[in-house]
PDB file of N, CA and C in Angstrom:
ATOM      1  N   UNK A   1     -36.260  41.474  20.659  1.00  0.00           N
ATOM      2  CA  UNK A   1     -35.295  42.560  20.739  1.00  0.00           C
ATOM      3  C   UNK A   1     -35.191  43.320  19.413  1.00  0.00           C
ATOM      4  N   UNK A   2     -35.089  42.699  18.338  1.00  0.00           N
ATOM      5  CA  UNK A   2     -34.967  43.060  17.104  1.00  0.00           C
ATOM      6  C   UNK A   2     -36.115  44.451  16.560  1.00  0.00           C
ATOM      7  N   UNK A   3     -37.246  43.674  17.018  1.00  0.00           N
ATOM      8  CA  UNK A   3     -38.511  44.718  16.936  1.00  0.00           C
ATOM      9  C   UNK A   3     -38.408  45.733  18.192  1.00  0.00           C
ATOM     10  N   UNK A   4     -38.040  45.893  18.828  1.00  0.00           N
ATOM     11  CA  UNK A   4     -37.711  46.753  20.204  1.00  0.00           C
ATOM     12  C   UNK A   4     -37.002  47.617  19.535  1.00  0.00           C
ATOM     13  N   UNK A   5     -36.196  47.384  18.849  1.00  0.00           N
ATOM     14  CA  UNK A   5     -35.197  48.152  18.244  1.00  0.00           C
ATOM     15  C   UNK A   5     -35.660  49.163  16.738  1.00  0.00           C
ATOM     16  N   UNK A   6     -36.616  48.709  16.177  1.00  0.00           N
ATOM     17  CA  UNK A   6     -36.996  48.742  15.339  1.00  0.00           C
ATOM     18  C   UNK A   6     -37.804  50.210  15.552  1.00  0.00           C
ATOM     19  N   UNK A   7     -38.720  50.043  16.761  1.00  0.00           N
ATOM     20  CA  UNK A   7     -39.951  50.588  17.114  1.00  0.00           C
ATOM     21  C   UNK A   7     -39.155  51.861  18.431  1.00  0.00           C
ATOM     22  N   UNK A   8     -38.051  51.489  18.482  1.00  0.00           N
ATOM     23  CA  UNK A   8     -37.098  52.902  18.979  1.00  0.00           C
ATOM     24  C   UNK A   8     -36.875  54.026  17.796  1.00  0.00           C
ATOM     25  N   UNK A   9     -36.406  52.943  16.788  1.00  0.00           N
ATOM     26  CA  UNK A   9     -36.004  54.115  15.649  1.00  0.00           C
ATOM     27  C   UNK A   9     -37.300  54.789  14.883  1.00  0.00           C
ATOM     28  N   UNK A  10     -38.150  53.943  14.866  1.00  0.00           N
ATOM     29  CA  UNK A  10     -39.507  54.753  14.743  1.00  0.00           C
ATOM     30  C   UNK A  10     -39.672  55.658  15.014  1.00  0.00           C
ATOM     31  N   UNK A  11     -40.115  55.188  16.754  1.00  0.00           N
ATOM     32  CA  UNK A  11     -39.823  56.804  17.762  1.00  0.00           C
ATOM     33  C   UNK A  11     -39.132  57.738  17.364  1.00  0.00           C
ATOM     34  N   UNK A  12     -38.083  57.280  16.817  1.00  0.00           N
ATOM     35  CA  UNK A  12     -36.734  58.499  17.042  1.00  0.00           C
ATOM     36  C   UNK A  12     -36.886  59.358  15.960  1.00  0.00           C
ATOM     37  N   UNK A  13     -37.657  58.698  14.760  1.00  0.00           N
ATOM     38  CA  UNK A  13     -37.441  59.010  13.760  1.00  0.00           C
ATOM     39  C   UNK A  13     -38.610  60.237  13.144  1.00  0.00           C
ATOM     40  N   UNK A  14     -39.722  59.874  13.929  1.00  0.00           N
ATOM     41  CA  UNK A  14     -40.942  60.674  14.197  1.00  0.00           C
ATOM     42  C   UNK A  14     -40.731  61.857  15.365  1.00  0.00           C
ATOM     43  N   UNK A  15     -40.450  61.523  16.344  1.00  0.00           N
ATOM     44  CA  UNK A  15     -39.830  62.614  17.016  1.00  0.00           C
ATOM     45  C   UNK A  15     -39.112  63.526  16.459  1.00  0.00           C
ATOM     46  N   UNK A  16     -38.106  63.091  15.569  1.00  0.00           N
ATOM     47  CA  UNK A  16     -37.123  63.729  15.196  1.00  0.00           C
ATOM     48  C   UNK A  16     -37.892  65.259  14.208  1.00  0.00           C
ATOM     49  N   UNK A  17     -39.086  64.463  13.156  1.00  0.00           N
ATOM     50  CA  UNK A  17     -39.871  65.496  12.322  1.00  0.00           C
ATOM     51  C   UNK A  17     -40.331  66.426  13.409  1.00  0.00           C
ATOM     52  N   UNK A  18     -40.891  65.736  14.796  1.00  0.00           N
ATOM     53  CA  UNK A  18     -41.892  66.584  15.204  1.00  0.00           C
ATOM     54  C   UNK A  18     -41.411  68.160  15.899  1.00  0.00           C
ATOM     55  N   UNK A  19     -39.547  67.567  16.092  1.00  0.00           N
ATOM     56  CA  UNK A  19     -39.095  68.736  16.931  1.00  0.00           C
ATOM     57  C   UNK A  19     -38.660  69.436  15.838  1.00  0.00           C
ATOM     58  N   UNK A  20     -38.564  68.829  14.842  1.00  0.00           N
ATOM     59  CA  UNK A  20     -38.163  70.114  13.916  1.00  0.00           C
ATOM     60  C   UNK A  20     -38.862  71.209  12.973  1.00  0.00           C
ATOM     61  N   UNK A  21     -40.168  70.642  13.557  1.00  0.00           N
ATOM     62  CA  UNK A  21     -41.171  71.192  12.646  1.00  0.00           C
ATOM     63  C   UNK A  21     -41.879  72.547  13.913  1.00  0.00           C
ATOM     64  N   UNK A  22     -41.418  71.783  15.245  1.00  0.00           N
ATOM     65  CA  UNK A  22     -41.546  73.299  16.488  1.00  0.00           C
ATOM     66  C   UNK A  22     -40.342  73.651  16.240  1.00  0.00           C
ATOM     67  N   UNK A  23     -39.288  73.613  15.790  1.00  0.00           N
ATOM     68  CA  UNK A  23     -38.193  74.608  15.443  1.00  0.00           C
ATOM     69  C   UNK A  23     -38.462  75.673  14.802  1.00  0.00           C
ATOM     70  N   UNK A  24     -39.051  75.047  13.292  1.00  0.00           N
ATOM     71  CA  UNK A  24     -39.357  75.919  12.087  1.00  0.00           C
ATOM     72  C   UNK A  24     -40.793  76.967  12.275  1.00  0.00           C
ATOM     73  N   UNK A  25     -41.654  76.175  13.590  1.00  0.00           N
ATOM     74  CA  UNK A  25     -42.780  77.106  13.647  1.00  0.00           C
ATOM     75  C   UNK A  25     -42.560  78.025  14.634  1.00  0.00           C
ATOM     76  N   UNK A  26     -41.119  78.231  14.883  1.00  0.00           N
ATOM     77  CA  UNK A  26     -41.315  79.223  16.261  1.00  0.00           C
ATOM     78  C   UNK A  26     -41.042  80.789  15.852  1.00  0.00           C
ATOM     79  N   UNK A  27     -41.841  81.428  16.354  1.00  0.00           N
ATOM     80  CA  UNK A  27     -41.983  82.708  15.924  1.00  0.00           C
ATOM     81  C   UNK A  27     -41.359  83.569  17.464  1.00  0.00           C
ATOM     82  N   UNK A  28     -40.677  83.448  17.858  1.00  0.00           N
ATOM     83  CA  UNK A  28     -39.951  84.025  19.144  1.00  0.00           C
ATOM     84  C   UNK A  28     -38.546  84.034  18.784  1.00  0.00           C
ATOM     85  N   UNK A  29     -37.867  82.723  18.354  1.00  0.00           N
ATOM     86  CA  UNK A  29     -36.205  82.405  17.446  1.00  0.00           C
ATOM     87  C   UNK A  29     -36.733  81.966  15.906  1.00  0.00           C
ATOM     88  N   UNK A  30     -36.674  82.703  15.036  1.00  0.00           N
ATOM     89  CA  UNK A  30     -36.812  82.203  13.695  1.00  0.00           C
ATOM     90  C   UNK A  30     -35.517  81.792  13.680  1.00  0.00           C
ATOM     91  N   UNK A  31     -35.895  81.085  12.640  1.00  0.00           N
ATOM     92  CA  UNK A  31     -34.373  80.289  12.274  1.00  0.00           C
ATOM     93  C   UNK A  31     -33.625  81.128  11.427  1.00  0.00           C
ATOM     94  N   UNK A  32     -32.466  81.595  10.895  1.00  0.00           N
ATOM     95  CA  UNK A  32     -32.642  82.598   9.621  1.00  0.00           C
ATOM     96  C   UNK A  32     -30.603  81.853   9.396  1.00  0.00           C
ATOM     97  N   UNK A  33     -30.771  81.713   8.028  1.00  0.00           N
ATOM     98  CA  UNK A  33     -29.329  81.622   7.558  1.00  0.00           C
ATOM     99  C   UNK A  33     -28.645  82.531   7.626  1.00  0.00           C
ATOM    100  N   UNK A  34     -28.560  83.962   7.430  1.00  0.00           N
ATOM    101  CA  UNK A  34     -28.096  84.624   7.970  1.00  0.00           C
ATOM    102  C   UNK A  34     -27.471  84.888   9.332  1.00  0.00           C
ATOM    103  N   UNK A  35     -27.802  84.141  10.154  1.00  0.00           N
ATOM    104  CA  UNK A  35     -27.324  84.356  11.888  1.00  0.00           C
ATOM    105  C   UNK A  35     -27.168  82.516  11.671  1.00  0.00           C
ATOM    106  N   UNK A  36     -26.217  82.271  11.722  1.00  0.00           N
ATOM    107  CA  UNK A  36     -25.409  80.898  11.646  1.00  0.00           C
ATOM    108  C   UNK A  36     -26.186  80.300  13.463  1.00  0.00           C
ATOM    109  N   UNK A  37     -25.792  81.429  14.133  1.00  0.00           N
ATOM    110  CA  UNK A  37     -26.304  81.343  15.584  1.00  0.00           C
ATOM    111  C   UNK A  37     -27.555  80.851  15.739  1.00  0.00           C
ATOM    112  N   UNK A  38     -28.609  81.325  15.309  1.00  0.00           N
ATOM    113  CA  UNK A  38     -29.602  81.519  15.392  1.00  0.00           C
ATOM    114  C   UNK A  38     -30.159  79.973  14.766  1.00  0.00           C
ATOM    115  N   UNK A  39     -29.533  78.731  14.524  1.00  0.00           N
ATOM    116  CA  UNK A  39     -29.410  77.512  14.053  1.00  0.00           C
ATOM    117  C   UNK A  39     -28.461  76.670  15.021  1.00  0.00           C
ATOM    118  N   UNK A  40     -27.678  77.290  15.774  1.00  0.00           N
ATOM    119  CA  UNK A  40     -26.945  76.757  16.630  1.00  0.00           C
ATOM    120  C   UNK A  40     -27.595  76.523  17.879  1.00  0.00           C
ATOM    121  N   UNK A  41     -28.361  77.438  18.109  1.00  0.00           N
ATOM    122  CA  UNK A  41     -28.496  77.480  19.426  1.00  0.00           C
ATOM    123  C   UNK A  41     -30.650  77.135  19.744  1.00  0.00           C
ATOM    124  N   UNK A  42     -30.932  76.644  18.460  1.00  0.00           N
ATOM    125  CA  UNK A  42     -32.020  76.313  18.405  1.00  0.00           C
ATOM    126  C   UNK A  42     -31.854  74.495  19.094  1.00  0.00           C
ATOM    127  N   UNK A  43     -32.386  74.993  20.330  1.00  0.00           N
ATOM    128  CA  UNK A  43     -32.693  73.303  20.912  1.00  0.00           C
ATOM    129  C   UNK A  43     -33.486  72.222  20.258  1.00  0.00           C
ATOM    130  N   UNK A  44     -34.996  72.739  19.969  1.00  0.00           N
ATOM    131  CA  UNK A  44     -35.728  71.775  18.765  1.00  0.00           C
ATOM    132  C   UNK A  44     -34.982  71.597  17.393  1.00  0.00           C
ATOM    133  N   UNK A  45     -34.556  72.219  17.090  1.00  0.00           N
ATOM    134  CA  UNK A  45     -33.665  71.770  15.739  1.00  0.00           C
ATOM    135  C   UNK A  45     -32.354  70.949  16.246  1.00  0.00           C
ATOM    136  N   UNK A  46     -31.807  71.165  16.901  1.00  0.00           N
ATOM    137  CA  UNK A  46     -30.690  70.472  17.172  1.00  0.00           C
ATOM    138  C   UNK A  46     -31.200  68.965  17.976  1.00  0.00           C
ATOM    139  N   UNK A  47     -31.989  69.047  18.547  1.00  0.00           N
ATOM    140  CA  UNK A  47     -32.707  67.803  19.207  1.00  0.00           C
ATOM    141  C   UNK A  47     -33.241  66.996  18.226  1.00  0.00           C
ATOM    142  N   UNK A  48     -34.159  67.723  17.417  1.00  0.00           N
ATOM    143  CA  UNK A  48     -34.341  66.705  15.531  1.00  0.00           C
ATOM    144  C   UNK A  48     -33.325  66.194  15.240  1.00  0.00           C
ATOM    145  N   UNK A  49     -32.526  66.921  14.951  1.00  0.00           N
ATOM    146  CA  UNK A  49     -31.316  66.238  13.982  1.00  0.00           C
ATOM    147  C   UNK A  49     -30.503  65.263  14.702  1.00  0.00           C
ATOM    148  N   UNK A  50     -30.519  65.480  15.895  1.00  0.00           N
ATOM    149  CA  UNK A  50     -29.771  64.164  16.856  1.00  0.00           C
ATOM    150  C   UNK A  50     -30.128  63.209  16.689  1.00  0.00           C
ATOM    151  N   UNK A  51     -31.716  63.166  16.926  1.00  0.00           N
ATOM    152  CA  UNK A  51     -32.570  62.095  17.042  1.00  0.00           C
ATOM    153  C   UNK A  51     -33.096  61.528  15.755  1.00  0.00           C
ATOM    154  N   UNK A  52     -32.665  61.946  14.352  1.00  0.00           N
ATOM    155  CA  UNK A  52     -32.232  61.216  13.260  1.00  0.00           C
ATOM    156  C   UNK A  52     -31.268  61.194  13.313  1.00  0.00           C
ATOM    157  N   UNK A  53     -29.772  61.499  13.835  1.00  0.00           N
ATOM    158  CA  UNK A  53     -28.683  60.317  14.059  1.00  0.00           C
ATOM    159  C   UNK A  53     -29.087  58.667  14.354  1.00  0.00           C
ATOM    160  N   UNK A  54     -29.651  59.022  15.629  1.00  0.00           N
ATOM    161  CA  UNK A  54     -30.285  58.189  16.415  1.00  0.00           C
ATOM    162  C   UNK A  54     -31.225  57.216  15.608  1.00  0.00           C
ATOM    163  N   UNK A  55     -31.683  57.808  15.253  1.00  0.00           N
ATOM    164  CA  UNK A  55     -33.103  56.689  14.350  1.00  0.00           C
ATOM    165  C   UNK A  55     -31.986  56.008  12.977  1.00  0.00           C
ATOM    166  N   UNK A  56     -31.169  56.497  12.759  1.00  0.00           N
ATOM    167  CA  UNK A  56     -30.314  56.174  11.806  1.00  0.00           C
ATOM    168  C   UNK A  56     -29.281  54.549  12.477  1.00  0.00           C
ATOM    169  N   UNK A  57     -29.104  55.277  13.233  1.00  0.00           N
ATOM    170  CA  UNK A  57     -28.638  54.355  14.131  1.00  0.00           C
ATOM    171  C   UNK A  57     -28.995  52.731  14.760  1.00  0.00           C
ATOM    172  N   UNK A  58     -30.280  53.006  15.034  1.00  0.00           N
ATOM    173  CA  UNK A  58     -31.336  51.822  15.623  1.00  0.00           C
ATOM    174  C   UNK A  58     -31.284  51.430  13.890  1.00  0.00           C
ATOM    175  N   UNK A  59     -31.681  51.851  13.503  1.00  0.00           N
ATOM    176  CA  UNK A  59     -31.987  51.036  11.577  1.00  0.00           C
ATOM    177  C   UNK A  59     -31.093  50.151  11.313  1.00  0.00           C
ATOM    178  N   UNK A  60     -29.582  51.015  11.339  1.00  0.00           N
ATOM    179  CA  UNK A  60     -28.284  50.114  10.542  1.00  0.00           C
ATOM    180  C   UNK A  60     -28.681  48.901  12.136  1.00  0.00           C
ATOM    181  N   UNK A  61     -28.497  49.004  12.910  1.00  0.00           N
ATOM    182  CA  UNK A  61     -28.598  47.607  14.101  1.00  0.00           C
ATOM    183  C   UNK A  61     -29.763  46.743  13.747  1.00  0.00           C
ATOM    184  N   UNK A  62     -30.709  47.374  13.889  1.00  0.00           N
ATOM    185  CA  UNK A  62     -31.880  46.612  13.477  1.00  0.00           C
ATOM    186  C   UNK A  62     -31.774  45.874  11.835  1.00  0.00           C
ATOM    187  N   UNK A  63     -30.827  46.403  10.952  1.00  0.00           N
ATOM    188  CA  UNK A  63     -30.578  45.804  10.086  1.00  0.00           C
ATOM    189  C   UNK A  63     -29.818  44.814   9.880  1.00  0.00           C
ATOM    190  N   UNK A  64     -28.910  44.259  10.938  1.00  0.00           N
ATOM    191  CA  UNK A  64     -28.511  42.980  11.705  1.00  0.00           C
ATOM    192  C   UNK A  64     -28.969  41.885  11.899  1.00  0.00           C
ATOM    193  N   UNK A  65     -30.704  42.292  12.473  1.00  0.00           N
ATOM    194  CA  UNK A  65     -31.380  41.052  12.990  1.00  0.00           C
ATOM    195  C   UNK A  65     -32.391  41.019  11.537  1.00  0.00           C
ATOM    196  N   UNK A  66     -32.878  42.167  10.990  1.00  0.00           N
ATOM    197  CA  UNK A  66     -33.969  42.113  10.087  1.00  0.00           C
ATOM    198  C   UNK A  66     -33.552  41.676   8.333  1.00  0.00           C
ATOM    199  N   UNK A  67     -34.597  41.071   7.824  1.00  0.00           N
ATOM    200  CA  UNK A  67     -34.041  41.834   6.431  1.00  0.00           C
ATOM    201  C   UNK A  67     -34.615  43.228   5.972  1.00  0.00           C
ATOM    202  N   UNK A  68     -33.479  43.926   4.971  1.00  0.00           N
ATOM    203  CA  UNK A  68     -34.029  44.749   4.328  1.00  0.00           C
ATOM    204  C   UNK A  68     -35.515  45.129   3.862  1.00  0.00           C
ATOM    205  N   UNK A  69     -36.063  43.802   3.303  1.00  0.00           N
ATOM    206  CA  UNK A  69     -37.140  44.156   2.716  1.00  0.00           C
ATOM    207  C   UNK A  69     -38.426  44.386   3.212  1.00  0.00           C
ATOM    208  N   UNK A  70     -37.762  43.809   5.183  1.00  0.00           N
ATOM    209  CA  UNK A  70     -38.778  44.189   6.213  1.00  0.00           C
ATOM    210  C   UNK A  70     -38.600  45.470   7.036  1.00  0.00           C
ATOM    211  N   UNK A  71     -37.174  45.636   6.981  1.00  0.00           N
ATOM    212  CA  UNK A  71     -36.730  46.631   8.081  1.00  0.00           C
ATOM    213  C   UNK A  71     -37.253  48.174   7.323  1.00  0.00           C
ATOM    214  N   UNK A  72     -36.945  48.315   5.991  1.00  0.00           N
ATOM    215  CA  UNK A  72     -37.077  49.417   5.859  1.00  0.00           C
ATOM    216  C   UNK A  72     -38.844  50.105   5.458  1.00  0.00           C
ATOM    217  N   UNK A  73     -39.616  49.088   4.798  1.00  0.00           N
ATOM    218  CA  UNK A  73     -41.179  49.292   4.891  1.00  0.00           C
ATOM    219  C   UNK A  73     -41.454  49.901   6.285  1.00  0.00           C
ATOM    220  N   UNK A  74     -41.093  48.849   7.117  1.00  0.00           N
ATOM    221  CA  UNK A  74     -42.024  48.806   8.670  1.00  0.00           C
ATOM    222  C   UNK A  74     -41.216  50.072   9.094  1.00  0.00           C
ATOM    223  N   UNK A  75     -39.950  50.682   9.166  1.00  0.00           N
ATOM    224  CA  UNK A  75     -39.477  51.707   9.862  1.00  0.00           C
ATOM    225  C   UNK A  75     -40.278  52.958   9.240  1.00  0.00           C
ATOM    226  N   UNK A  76     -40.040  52.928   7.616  1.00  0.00           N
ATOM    227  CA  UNK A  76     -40.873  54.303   6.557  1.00  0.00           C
ATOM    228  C   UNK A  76     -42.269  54.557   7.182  1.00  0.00           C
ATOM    229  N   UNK A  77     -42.764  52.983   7.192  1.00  0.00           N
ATOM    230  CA  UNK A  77     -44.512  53.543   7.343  1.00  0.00           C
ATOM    231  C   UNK A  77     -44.792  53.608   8.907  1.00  0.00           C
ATOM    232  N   UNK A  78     -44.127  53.141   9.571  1.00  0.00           N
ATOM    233  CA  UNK A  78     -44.326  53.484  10.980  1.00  0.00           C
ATOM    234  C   UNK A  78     -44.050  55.148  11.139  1.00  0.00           C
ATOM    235  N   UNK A  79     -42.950  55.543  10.586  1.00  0.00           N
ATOM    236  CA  UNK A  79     -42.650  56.628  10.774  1.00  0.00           C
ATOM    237  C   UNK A  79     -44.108  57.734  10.692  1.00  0.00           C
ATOM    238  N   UNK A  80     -44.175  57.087   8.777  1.00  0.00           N
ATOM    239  CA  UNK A  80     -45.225  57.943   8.649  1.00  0.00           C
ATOM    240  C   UNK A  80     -46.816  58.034   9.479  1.00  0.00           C
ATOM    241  N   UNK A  81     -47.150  56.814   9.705  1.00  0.00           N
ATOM    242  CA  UNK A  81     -48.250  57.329  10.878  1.00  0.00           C
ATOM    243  C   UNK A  81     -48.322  57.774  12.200  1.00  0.00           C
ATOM    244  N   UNK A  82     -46.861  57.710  12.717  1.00  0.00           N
ATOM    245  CA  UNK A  82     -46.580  58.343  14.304  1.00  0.00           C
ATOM    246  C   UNK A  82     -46.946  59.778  13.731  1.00  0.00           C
ATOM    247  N   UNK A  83     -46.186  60.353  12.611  1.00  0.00           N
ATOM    248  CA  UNK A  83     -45.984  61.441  12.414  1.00  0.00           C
ATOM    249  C   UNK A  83     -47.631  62.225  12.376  1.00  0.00           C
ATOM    250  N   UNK A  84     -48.167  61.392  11.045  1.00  0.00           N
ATOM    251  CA  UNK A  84     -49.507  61.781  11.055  1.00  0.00           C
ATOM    252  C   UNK A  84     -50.842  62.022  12.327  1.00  0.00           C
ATOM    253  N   UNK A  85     -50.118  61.391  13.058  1.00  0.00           N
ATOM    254  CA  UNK A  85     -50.987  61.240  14.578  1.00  0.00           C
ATOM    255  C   UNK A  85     -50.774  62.004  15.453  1.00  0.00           C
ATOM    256  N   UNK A  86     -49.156  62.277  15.771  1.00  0.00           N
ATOM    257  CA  UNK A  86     -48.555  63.277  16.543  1.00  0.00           C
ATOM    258  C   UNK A  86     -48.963  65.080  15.555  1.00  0.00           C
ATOM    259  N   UNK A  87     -49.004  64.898  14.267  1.00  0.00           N
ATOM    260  CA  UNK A  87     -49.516  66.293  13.823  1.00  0.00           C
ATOM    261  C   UNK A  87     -50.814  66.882  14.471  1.00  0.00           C
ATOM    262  N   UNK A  88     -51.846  65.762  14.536  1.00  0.00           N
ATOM    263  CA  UNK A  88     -53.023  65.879  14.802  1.00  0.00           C
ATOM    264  C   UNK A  88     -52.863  66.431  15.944  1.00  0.00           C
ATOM    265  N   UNK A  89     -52.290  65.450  16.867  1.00  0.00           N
ATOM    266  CA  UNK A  89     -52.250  65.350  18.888  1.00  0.00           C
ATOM    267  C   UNK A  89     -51.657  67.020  19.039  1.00  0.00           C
ATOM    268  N   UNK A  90     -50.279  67.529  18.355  1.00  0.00           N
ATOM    269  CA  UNK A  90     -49.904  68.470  18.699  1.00  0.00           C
ATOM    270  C   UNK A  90     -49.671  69.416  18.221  1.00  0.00           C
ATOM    271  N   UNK A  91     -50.039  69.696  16.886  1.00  0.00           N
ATOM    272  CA  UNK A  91     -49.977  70.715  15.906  1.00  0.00           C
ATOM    273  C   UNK A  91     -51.639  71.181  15.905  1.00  0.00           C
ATOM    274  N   UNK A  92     -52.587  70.280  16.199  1.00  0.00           N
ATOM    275  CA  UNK A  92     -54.011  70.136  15.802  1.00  0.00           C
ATOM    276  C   UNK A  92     -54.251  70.480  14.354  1.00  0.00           C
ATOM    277  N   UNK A  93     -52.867  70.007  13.294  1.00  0.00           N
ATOM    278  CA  UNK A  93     -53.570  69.403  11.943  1.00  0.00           C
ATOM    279  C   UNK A  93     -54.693  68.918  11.556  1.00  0.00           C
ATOM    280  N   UNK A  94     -55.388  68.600  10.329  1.00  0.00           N
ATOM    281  CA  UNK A  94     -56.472  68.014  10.313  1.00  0.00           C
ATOM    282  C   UNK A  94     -56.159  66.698   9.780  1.00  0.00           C
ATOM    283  N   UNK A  95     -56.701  65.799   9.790  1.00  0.00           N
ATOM    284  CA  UNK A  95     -56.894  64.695   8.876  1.00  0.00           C
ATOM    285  C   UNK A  95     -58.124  64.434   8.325  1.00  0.00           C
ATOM    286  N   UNK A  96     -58.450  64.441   6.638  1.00  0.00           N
ATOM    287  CA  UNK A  96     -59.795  63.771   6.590  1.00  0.00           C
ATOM    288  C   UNK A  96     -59.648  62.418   6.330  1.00  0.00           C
ATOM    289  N   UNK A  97     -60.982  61.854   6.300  1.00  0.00           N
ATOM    290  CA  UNK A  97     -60.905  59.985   6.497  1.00  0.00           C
ATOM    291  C   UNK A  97     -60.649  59.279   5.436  1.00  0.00           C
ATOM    292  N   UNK A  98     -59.858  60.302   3.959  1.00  0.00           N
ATOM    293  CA  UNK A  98     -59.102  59.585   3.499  1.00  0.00           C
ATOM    294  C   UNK A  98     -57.884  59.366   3.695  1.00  0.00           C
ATOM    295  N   UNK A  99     -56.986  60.312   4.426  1.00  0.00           N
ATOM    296  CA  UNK A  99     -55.927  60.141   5.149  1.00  0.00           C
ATOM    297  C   UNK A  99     -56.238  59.225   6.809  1.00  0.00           C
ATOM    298  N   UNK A 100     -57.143  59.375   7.048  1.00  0.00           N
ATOM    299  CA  UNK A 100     -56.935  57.967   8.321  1.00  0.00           C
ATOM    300  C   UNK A 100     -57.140  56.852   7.833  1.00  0.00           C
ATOM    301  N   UNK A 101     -57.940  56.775   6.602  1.00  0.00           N
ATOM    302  CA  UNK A 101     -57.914  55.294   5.499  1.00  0.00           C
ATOM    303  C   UNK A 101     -56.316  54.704   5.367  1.00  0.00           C
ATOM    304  N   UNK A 102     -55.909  55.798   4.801  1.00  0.00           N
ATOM    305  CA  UNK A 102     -54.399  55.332   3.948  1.00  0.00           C
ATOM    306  C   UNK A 102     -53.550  54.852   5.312  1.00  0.00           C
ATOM    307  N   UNK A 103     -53.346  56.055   6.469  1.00  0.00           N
ATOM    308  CA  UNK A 103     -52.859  55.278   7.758  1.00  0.00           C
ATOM    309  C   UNK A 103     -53.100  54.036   8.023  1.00  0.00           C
ATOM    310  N   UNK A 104     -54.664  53.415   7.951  1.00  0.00           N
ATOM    311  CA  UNK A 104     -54.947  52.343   8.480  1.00  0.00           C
ATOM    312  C   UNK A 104     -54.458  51.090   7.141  1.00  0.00           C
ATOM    313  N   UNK A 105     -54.335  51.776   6.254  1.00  0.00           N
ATOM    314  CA  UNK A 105     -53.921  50.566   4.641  1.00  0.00           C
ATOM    315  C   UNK A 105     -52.523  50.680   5.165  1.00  0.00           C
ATOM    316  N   UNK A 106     -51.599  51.508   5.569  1.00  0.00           N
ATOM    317  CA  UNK A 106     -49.840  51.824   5.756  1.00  0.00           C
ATOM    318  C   UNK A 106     -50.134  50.535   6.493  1.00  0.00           C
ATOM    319  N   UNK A 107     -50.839  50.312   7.892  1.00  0.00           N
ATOM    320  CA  UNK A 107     -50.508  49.287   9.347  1.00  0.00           C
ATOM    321  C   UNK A 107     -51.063  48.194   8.766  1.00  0.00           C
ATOM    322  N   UNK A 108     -52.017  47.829   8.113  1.00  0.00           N
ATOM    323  CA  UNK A 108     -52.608  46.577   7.360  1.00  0.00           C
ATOM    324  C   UNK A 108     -51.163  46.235   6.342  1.00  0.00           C
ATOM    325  N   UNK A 109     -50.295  46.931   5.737  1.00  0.00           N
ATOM    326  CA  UNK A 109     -49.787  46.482   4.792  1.00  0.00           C
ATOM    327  C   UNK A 109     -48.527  46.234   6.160  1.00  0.00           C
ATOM    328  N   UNK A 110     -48.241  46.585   6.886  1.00  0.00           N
ATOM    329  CA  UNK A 110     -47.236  46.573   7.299  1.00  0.00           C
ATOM    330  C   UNK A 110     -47.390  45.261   8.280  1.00  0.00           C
ATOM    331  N   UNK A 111     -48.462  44.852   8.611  1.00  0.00           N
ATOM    332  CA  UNK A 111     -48.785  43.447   9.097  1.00  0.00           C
ATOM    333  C   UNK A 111     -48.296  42.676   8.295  1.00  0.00           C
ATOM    334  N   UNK A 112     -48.866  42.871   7.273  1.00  0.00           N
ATOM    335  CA  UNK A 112     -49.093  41.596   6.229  1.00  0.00           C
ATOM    336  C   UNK A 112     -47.323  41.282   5.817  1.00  0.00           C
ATOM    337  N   UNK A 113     -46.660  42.539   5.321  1.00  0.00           N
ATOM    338  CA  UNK A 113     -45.289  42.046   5.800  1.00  0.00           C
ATOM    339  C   UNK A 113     -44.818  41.410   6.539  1.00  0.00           C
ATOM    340  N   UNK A 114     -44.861  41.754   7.898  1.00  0.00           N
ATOM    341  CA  UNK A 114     -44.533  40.995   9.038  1.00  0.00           C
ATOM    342  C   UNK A 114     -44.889  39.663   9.307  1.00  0.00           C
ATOM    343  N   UNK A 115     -45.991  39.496   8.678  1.00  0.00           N
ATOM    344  CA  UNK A 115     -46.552  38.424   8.776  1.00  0.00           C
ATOM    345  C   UNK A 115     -46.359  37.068   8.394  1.00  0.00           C
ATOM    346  N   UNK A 116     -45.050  36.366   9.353  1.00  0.00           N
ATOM    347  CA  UNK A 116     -44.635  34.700   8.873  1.00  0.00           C
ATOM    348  C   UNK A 116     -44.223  34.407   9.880  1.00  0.00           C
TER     349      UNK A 116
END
């Protein structure tokens, strides 16, 4: 359960970049400080920021069952390779194979944590 929980806030937490980064790329509603509105009524931005409530959320719980010195590695670097993967899948970012190296060193290190 603990890791269930863990691997929600992941989700949530990667999701959270991915909708906010189609917020910031939308060229139909720019976002603009000027129109307070125009931030209000942006669904991908407001759906990000929920869903780091949310990932905020699963952490402090998951920080219940975990320790610190596991909970917060495995949540950071999980984050960071959903993110890196989902850029690819739906932005069609690039990665070169020193960035799928470092991904694959993030999940090797994040084993080896886990690992007892």
């Amino acid at each position: 359960m603990k890791w269930l929980i863990l691997v929600l806030g992941i989700l949530s937490n990667a999701s959270a970049s991915v909708l906010i980064k189609v917020a910031m790329s939308s060229k139909e509603k720019p976002i603009q400080l000027s129109h307070p509105l125009s931030i209000l009524l942006n669904l991908p931005l407001i759906s990000g920021v929920a869903l780091y409530g949310i990932a905020f959320v699963l952490y402090a719980v998951a920080l219940t069952y975990l320790p610190l010195s596991i909970a917060h590695p495995v949540l950071t670097s999980g984050a960071i390779a959903v993110v890196a993967i989902s850029s690819v899948l739906i932005f069609g970012e690039h990665l070169a194979l020193i960035n799928i190296v470092g991904i694959g060193l993030i999940i090797l290190g994040v084993v080896a944590l886990t690992a007892n």
